[in-house]
PDB file of N, CA and C in Angstrom:
ATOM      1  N   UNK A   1      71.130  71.232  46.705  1.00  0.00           N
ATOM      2  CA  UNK A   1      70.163  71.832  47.596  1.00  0.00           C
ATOM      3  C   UNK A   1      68.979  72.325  46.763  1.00  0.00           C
ATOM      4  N   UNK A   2      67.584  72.434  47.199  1.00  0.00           N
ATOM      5  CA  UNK A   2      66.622  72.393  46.569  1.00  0.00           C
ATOM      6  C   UNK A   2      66.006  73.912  46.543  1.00  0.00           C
ATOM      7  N   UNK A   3      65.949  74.375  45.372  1.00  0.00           N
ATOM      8  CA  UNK A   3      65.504  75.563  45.868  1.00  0.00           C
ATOM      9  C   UNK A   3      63.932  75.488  46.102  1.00  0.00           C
ATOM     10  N   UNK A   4      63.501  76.273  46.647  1.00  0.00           N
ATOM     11  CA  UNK A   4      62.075  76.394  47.452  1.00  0.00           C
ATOM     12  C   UNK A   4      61.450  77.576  46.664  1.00  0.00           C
ATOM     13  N   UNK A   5      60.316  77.771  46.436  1.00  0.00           N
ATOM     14  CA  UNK A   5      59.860  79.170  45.638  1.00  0.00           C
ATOM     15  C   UNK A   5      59.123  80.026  46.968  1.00  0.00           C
ATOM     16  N   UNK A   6      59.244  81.240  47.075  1.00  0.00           N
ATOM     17  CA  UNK A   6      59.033  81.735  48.322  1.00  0.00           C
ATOM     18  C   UNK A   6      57.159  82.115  48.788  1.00  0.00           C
ATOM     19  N   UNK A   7      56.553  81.992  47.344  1.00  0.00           N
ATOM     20  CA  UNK A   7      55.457  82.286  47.606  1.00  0.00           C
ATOM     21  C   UNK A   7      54.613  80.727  48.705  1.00  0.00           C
ATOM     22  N   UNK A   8      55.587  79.643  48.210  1.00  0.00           N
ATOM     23  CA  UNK A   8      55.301  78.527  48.225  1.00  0.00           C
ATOM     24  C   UNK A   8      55.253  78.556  49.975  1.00  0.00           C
ATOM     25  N   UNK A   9      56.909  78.748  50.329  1.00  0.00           N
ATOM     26  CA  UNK A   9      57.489  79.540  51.768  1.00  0.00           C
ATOM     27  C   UNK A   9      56.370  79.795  52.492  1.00  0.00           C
ATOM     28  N   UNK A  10      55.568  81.145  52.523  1.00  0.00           N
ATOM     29  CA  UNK A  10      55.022  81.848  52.966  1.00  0.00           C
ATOM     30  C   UNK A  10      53.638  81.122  52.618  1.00  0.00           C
ATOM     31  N   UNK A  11      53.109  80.062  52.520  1.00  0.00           N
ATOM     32  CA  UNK A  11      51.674  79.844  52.269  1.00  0.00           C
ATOM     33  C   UNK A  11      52.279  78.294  53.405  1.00  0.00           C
ATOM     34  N   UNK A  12      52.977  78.118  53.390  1.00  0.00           N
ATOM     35  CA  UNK A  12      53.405  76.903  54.360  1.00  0.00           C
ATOM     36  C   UNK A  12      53.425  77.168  55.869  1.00  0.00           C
ATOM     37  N   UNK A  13      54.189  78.338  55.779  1.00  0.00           N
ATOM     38  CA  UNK A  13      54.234  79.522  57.129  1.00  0.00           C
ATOM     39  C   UNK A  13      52.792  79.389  57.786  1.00  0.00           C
ATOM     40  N   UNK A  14      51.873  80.002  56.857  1.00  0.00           N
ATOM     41  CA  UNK A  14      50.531  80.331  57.173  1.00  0.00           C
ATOM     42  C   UNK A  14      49.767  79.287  57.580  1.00  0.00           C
ATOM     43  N   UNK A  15      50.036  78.258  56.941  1.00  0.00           N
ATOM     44  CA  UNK A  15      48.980  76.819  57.125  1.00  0.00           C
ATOM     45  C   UNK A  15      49.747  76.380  58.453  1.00  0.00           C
ATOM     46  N   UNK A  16      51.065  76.212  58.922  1.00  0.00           N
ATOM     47  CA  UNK A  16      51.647  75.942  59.964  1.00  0.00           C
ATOM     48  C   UNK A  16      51.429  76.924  61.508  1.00  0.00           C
ATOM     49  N   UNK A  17      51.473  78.033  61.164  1.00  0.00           N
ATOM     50  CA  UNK A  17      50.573  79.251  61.666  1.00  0.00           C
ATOM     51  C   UNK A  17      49.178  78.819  62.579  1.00  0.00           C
ATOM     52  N   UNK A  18      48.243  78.500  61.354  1.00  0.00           N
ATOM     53  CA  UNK A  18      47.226  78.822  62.309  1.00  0.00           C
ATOM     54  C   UNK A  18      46.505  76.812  62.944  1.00  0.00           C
ATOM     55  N   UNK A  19      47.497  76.182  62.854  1.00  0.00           N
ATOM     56  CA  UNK A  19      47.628  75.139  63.306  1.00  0.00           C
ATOM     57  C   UNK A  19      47.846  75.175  64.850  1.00  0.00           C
ATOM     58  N   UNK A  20      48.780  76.336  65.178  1.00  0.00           N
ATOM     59  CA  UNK A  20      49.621  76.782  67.094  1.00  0.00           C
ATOM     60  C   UNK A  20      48.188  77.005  67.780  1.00  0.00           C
ATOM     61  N   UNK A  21      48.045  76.589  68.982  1.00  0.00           N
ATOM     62  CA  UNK A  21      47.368  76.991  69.954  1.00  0.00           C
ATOM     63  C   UNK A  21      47.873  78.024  70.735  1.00  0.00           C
ATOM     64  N   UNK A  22      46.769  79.387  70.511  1.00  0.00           N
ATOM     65  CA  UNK A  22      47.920  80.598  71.190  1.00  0.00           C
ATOM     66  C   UNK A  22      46.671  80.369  72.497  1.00  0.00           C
ATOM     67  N   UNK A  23      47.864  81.055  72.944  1.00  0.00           N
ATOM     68  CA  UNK A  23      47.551  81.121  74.475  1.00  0.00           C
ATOM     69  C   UNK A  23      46.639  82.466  74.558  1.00  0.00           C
ATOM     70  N   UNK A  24      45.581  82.519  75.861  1.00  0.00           N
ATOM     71  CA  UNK A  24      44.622  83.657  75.512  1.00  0.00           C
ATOM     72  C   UNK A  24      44.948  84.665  76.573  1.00  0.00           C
ATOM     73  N   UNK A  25      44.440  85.739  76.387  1.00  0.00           N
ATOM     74  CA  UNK A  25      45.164  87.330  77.270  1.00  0.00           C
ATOM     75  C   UNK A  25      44.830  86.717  78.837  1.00  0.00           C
ATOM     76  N   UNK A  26      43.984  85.721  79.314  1.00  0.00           N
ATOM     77  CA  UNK A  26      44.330  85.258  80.981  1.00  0.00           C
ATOM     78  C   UNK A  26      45.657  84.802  81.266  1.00  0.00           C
ATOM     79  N   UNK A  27      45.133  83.893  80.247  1.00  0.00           N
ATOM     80  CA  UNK A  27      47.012  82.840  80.393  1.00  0.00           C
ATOM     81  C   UNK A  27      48.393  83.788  80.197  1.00  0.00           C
ATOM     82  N   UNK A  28      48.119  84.320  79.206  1.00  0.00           N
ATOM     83  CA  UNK A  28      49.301  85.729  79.077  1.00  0.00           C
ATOM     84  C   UNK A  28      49.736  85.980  80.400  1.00  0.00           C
ATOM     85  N   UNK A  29      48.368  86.488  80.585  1.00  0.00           N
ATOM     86  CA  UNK A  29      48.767  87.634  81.865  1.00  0.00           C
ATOM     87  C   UNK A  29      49.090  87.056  83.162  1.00  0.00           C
ATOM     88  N   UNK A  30      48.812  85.657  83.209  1.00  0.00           N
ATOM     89  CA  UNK A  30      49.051  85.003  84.178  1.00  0.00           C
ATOM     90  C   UNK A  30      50.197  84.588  84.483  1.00  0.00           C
ATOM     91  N   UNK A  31      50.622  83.884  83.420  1.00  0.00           N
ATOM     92  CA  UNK A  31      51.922  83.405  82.925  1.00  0.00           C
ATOM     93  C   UNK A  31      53.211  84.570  83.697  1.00  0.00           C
ATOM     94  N   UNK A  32      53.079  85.812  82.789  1.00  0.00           N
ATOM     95  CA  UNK A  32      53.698  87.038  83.530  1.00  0.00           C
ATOM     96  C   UNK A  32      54.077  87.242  84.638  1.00  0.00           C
ATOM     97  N   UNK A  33      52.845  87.653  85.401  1.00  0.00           N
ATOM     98  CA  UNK A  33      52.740  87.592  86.564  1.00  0.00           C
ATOM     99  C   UNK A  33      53.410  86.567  87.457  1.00  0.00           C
ATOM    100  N   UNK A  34      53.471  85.184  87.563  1.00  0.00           N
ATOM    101  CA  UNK A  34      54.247  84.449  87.533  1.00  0.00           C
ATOM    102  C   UNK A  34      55.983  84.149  87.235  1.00  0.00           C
ATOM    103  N   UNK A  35      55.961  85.187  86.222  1.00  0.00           N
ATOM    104  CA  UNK A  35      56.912  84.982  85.884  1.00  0.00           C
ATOM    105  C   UNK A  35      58.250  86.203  86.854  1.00  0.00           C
ATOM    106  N   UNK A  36      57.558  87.299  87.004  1.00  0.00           N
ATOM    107  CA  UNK A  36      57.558  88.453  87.987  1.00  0.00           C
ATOM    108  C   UNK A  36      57.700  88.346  89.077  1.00  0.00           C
ATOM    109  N   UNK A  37      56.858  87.063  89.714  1.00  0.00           N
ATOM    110  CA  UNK A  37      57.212  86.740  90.919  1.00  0.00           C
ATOM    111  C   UNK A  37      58.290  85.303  91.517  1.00  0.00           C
ATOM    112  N   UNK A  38      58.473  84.653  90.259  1.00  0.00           N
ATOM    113  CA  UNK A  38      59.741  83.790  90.330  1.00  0.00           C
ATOM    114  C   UNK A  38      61.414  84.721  90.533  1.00  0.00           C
ATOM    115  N   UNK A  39      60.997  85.551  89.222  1.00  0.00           N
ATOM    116  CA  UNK A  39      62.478  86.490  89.556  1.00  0.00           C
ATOM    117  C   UNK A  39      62.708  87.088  90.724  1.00  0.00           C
ATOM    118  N   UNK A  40      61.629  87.660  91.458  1.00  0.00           N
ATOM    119  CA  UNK A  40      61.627  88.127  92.603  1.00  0.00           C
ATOM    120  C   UNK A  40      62.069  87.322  93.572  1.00  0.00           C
ATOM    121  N   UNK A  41      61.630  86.052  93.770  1.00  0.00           N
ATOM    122  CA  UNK A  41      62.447  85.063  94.942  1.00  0.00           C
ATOM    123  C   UNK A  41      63.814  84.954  94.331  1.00  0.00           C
ATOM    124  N   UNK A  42      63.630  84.864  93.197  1.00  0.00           N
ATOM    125  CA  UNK A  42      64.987  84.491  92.926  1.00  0.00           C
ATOM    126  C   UNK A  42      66.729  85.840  93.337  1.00  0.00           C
ATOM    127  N   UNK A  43      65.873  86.578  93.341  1.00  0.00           N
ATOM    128  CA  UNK A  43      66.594  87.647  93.368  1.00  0.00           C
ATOM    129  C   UNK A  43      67.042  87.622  94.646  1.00  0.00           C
ATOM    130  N   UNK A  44      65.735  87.818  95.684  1.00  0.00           N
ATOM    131  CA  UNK A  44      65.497  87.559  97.221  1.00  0.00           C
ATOM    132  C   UNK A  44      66.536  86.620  97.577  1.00  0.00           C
ATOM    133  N   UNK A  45      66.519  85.234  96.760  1.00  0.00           N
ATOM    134  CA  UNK A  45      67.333  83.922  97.229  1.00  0.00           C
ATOM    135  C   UNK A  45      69.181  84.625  97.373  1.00  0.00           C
ATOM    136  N   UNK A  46      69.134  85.010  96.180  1.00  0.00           N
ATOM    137  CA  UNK A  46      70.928  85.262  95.732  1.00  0.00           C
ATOM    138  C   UNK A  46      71.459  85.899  96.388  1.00  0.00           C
ATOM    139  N   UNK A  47      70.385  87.526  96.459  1.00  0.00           N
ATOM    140  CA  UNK A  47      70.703  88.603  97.944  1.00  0.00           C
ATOM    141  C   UNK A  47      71.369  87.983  98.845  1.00  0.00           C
ATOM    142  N   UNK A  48      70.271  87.328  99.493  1.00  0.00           N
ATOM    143  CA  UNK A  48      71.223  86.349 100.668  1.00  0.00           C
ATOM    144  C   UNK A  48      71.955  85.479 100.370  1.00  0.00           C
ATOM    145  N   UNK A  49      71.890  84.702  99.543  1.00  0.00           N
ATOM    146  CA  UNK A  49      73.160  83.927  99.301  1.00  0.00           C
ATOM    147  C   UNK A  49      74.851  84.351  99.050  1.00  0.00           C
ATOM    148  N   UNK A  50      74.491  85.581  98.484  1.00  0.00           N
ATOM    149  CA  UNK A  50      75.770  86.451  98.292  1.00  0.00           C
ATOM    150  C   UNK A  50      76.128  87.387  99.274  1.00  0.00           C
ATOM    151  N   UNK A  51      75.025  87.370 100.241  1.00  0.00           N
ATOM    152  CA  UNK A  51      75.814  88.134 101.548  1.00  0.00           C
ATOM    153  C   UNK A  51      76.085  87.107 102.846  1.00  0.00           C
ATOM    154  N   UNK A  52      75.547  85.961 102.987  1.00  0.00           N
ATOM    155  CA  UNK A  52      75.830  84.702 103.273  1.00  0.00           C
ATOM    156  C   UNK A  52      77.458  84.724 103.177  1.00  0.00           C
ATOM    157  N   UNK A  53      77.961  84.213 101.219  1.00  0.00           N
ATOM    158  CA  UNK A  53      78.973  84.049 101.381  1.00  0.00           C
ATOM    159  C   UNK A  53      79.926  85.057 101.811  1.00  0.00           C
ATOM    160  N   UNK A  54      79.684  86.336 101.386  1.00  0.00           N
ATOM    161  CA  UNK A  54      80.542  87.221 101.770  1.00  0.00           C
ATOM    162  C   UNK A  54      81.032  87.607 103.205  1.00  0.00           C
ATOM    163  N   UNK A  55      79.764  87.693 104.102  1.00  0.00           N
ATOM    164  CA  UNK A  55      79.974  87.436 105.550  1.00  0.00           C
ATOM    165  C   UNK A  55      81.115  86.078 105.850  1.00  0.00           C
ATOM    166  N   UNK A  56      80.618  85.387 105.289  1.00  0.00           N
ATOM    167  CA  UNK A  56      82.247  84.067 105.842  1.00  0.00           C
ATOM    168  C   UNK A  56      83.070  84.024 105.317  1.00  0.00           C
ATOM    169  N   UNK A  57      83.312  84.398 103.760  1.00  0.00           N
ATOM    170  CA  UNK A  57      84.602  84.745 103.370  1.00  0.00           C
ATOM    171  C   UNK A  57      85.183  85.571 104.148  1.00  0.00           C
ATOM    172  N   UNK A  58      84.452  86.586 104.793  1.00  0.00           N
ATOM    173  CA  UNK A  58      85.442  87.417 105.610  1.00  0.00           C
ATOM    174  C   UNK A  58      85.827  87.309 106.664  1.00  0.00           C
ATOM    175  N   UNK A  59      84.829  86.174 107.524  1.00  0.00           N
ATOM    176  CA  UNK A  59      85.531  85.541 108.593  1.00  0.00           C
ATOM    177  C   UNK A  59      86.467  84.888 108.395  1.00  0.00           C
ATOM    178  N   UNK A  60      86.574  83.591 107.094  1.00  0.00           N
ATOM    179  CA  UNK A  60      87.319  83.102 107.166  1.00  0.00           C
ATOM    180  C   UNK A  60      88.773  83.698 106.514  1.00  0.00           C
ATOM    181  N   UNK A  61      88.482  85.063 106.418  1.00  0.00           N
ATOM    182  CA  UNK A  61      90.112  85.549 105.672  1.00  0.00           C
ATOM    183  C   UNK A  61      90.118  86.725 106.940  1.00  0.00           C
ATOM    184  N   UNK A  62      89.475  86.625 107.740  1.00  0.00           N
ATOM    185  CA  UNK A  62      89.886  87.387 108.756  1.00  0.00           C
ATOM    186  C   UNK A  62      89.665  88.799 108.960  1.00  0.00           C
ATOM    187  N   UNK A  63      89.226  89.463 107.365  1.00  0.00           N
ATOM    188  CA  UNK A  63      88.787  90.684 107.535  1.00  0.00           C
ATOM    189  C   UNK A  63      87.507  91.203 107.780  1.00  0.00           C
ATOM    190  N   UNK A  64      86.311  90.585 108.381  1.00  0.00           N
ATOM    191  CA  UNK A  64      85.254  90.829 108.768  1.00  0.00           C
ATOM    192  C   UNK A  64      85.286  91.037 110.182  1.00  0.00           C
ATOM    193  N   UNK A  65      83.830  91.785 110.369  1.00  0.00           N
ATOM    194  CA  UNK A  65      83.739  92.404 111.581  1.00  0.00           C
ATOM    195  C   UNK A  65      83.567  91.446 113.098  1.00  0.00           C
TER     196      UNK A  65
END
């Protein structure tokens, strides 16, 4: 295995670094936001899906209302 010298490391880092296209504080914030409102349906979705099943599990085991 080859050893690597670390100054070497860290100047590779850097050149690889500023090569990334960062994303800018709209897209950030957009992105977020987005992202905030996916969990939210998603949450919304399961709610009901898990009281869905629970309502017929209990019909079908007989102990529901």
């Amino acid at each position: 295995m080859a050893k690597t010298n670390p100054f070497k490391f860290i100047q590779e880092v850097r050149t690889e670094t500023s090569k990334v296209t960062w994303p800018t504080r709209r897209e950030t914030a957009v992105t977020t936001v987005m992202v905030f409102i996916m969990v939210m349906i998603a949450s919304i979705f399961f709610l009901i899906a898990d009281q869905l099943m629970s309502w017929g599990i209990g019909l079908l085991l007989g102990i529901g209302g």
